[in-house]
C-alpha atoms as a PDB file:
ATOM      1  CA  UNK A   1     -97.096  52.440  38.303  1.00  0.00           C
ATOM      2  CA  UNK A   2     -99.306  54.379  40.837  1.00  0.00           C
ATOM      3  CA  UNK A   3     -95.493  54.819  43.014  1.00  0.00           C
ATOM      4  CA  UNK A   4     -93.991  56.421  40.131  1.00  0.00           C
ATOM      5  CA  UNK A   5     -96.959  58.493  39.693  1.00  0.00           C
ATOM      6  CA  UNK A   6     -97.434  59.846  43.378  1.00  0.00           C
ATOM      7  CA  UNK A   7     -93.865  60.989  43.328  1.00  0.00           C
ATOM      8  CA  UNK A   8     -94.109  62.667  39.838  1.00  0.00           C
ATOM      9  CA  UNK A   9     -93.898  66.599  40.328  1.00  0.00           C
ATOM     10  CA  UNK A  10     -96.767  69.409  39.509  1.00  0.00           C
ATOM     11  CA  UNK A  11     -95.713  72.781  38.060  1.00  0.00           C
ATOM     12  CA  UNK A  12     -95.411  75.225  41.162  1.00  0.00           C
ATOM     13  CA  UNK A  13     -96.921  77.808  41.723  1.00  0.00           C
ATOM     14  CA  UNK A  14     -99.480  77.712  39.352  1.00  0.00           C
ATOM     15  CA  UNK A  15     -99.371  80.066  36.483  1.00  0.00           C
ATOM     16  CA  UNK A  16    -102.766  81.740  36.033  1.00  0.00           C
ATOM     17  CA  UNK A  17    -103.529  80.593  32.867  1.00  0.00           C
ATOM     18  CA  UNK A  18    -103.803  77.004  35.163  1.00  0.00           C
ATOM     19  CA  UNK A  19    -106.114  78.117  37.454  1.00  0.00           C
ATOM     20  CA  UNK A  20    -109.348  76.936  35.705  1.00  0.00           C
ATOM     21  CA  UNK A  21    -107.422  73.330  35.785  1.00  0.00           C
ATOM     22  CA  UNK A  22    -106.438  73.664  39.375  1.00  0.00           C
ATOM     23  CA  UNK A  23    -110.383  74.399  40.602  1.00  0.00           C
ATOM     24  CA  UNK A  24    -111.551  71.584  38.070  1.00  0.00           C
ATOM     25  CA  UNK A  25    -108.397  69.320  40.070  1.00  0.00           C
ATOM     26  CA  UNK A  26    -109.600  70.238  43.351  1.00  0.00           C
ATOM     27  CA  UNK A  27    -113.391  69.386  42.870  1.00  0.00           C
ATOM     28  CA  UNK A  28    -112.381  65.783  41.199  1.00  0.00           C
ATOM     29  CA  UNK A  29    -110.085  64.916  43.653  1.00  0.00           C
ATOM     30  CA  UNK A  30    -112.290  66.092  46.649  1.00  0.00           C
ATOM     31  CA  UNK A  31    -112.182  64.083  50.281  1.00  0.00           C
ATOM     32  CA  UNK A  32    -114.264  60.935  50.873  1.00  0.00           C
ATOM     33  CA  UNK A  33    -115.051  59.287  53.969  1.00  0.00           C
ATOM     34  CA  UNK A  34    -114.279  55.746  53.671  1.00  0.00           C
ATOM     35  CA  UNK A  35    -113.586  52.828  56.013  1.00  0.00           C
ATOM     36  CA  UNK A  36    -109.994  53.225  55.670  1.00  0.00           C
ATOM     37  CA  UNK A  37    -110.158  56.820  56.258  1.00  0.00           C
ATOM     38  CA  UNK A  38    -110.451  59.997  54.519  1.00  0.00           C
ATOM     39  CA  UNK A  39    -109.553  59.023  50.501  1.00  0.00           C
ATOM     40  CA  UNK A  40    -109.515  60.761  47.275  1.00  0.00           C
ATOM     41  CA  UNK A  41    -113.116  60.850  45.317  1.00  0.00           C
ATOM     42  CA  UNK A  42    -111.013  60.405  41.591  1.00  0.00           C
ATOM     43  CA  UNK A  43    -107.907  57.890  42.639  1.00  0.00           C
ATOM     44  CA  UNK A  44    -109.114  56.469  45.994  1.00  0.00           C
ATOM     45  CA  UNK A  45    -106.069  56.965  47.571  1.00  0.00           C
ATOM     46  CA  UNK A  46    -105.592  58.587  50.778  1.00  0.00           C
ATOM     47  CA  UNK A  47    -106.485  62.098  50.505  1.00  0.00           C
ATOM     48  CA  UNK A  48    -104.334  64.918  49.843  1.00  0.00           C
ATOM     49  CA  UNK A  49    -103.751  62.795  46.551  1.00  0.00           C
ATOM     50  CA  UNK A  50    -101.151  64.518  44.299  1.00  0.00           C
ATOM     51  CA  UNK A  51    -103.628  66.675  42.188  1.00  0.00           C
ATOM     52  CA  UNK A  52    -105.544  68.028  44.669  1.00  0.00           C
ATOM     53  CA  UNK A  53    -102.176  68.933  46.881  1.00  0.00           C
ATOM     54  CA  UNK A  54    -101.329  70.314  43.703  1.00  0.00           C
ATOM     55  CA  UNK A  55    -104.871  72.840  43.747  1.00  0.00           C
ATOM     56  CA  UNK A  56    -103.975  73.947  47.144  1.00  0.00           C
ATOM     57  CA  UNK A  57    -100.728  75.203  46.438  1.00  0.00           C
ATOM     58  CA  UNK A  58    -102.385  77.952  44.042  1.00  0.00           C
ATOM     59  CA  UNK A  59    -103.251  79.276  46.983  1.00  0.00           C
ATOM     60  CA  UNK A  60    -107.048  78.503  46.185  1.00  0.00           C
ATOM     61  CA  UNK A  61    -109.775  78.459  49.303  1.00  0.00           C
ATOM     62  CA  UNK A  62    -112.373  75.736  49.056  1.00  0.00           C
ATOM     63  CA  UNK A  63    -115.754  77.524  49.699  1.00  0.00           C
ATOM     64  CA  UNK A  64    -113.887  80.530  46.845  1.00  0.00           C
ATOM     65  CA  UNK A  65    -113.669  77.049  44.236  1.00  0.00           C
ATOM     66  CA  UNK A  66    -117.494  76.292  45.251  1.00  0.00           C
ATOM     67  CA  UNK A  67    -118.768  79.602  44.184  1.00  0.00           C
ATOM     68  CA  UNK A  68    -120.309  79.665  40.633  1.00  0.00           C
ATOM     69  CA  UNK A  69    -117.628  81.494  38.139  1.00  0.00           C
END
């Protein structure tokens, strides 16, 4: 299931009224340090997981995401 998933497409670019949903997507699905590598915090797969690759194609800067709204 996770295969069909990971190739499963994202709407590109994002439309602005999915911006608040690609700043929520890019805080879940943040990097982790594991012992297999760098992984995703939400699906523990290797990170850029779908979702967050997703985020950074709206263009969106991580420390801009961390600041409050």
């Amino acid at each position: 299931m996770s295969a069909v998933l990971a190739d499963f497409p994202v709407l590109t670019p994002v439309p602005d009224e999915d911006l608040a949903l690609a700043v929520h997507a890019d805080r879940v699905h943040a990097p982790e340090l594991w012992p297999q590598g760098l992984m995703c915090r939400s699906e523990r797969v290797p990170y850029l997981c779908r979702l967050a690759r997703w985020a950074h194609t709206a263009g969106l800067i991580r420390e801009q995401l961390r600041e409050p709204a």
